[in-house]
C-alpha atoms as a PDB file:
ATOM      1  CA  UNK A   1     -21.377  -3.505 -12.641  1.00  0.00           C
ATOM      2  CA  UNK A   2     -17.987  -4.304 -11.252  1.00  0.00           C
ATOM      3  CA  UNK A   3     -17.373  -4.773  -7.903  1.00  0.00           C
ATOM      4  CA  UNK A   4     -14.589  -2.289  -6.329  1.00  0.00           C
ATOM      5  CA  UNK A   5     -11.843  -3.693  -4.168  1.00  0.00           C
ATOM      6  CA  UNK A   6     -10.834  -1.793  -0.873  1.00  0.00           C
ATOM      7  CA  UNK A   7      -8.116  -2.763   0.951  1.00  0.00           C
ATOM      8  CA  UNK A   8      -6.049  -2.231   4.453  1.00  0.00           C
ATOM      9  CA  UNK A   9      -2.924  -2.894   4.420  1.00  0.00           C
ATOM     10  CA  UNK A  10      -1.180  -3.245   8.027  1.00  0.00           C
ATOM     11  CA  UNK A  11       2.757  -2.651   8.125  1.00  0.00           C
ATOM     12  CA  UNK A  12       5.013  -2.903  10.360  1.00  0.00           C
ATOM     13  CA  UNK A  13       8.721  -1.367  10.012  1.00  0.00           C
ATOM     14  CA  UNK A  14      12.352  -1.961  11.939  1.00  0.00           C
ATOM     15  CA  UNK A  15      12.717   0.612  14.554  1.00  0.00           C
ATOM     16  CA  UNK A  16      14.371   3.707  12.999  1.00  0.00           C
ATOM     17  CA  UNK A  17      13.434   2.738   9.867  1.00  0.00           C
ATOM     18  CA  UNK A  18      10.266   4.374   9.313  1.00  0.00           C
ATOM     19  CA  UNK A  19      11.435   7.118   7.032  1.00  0.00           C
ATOM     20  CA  UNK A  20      12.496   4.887   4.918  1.00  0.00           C
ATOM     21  CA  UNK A  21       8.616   3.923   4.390  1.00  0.00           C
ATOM     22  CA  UNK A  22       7.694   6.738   4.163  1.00  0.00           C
ATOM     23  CA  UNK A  23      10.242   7.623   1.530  1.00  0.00           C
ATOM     24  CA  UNK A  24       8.920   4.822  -0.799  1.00  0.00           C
ATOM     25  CA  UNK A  25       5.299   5.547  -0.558  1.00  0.00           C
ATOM     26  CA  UNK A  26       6.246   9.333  -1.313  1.00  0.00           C
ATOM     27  CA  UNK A  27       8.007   8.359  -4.729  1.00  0.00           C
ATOM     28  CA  UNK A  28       5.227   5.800  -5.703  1.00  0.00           C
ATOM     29  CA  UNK A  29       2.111   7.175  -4.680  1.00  0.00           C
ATOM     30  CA  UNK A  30       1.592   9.322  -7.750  1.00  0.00           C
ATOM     31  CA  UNK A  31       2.402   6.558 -10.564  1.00  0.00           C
ATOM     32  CA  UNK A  32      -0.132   4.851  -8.107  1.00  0.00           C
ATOM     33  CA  UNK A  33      -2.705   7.366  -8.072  1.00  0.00           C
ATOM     34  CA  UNK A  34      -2.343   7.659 -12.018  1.00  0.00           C
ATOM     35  CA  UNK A  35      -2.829   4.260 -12.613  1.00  0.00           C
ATOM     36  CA  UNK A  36      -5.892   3.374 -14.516  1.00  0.00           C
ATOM     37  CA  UNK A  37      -9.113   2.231 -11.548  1.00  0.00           C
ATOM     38  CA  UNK A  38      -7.085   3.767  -8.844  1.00  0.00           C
ATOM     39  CA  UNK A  39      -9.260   5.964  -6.902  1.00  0.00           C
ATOM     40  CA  UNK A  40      -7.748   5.689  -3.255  1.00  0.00           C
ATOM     41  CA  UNK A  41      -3.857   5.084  -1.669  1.00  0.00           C
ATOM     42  CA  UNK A  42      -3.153   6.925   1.174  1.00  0.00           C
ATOM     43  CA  UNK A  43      -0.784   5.867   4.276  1.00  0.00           C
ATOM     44  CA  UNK A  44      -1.002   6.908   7.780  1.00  0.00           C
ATOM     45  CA  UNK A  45       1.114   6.312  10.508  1.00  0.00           C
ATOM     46  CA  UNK A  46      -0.778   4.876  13.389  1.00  0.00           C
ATOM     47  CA  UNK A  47      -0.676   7.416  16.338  1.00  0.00           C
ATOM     48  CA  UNK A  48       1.334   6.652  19.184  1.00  0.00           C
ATOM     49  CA  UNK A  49       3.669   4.236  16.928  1.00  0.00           C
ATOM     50  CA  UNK A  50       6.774   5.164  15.136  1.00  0.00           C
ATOM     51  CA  UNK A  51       7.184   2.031  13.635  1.00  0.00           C
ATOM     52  CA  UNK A  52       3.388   0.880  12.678  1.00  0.00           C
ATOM     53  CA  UNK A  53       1.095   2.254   9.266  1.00  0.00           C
ATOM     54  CA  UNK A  54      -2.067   1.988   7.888  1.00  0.00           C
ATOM     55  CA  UNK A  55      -2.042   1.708   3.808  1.00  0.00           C
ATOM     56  CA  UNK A  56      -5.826   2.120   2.498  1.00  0.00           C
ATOM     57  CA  UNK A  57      -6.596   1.618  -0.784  1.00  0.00           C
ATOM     58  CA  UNK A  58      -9.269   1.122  -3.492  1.00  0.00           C
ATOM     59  CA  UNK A  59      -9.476   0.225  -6.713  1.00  0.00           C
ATOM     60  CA  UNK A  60     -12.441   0.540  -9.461  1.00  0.00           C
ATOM     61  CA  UNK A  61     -11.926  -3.435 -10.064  1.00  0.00           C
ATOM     62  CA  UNK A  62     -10.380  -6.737  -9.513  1.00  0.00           C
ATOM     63  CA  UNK A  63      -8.809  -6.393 -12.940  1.00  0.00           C
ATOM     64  CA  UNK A  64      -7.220  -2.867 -11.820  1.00  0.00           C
ATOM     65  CA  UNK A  65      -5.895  -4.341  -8.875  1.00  0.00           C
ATOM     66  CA  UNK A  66      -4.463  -6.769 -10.432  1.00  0.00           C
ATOM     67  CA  UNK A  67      -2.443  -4.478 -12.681  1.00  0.00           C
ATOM     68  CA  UNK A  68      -1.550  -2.665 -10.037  1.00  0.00           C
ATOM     69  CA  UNK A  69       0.061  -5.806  -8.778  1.00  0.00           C
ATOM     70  CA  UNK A  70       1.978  -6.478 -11.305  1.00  0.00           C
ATOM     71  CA  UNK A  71       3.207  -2.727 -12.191  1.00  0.00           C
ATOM     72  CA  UNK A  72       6.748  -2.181 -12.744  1.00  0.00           C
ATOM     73  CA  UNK A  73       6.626   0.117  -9.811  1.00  0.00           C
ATOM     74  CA  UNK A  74       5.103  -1.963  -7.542  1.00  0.00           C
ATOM     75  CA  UNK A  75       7.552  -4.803  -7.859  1.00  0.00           C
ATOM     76  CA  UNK A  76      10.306  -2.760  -7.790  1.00  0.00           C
ATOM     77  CA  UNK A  77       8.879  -1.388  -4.247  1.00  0.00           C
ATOM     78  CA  UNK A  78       7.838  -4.898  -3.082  1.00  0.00           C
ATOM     79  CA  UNK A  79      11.467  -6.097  -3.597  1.00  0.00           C
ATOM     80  CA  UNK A  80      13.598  -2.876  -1.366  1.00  0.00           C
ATOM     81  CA  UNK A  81      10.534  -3.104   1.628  1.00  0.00           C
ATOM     82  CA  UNK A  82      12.190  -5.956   3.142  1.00  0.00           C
ATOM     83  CA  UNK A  83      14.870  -4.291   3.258  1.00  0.00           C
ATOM     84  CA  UNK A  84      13.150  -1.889   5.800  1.00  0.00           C
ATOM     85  CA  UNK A  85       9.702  -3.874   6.955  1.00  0.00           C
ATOM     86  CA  UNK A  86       9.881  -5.686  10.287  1.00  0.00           C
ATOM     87  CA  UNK A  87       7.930  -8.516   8.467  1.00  0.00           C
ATOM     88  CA  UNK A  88       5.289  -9.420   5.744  1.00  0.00           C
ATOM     89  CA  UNK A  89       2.287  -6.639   5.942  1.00  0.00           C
ATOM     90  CA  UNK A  90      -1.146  -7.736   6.391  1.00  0.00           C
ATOM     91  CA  UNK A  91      -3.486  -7.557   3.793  1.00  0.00           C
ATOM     92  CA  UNK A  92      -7.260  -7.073   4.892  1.00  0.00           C
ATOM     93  CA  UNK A  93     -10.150  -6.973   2.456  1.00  0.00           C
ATOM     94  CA  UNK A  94     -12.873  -5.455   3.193  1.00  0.00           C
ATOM     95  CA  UNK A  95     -16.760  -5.736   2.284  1.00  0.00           C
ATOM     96  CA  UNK A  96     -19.305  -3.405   2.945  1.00  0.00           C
ATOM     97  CA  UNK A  97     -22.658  -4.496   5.217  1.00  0.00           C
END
């Protein structure tokens, strides 16, 4: 059985630049959601912050996450979010107990 991989993803944006975020996860998320072993990817803004968001997501697989990776879409995204991002996100994995 393969092992799904969850992530949180913690990012941080340039003040008045949070639309912009919010901007690129609206015009990715559904290539994202259609990609094959993508069964979560949802972002949240974290209350009280205009500036900070929560990006969870899981995949079905290491393999599907790595495809995600390397997507067209994704690295076309990864290189205009510094454009916007107050600095590299952080990526934690998590395990269940």
């Amino acid at each position: 059985m393969r092992k799904q991989k969850r992530l949180v993803i913690l990012i941080e944006v340039q003040p008045g630049k949070s639309e912009e975020q919010i901007r690129l996860y609206k015009k990715i998320r559904h290539l994202v959601l259609n990609e094959e072993g993508c069964l979560e990817y949802e972002l949240s803004r974290v209350s009280g912050s205009d500036v900070k968001f929560v990006l969870s997501e899981r995949w079905e697989s290491e393999e599907a996450l790595a495809a995600h990776d390397a997507s067209p879409h994704m690295k076309k995204a990864d290189s205009i979010s510094p454009s916007f991002r107050a600095g590299p996100v952080t990526v934690l994995e998590l395990s269940e107990i």
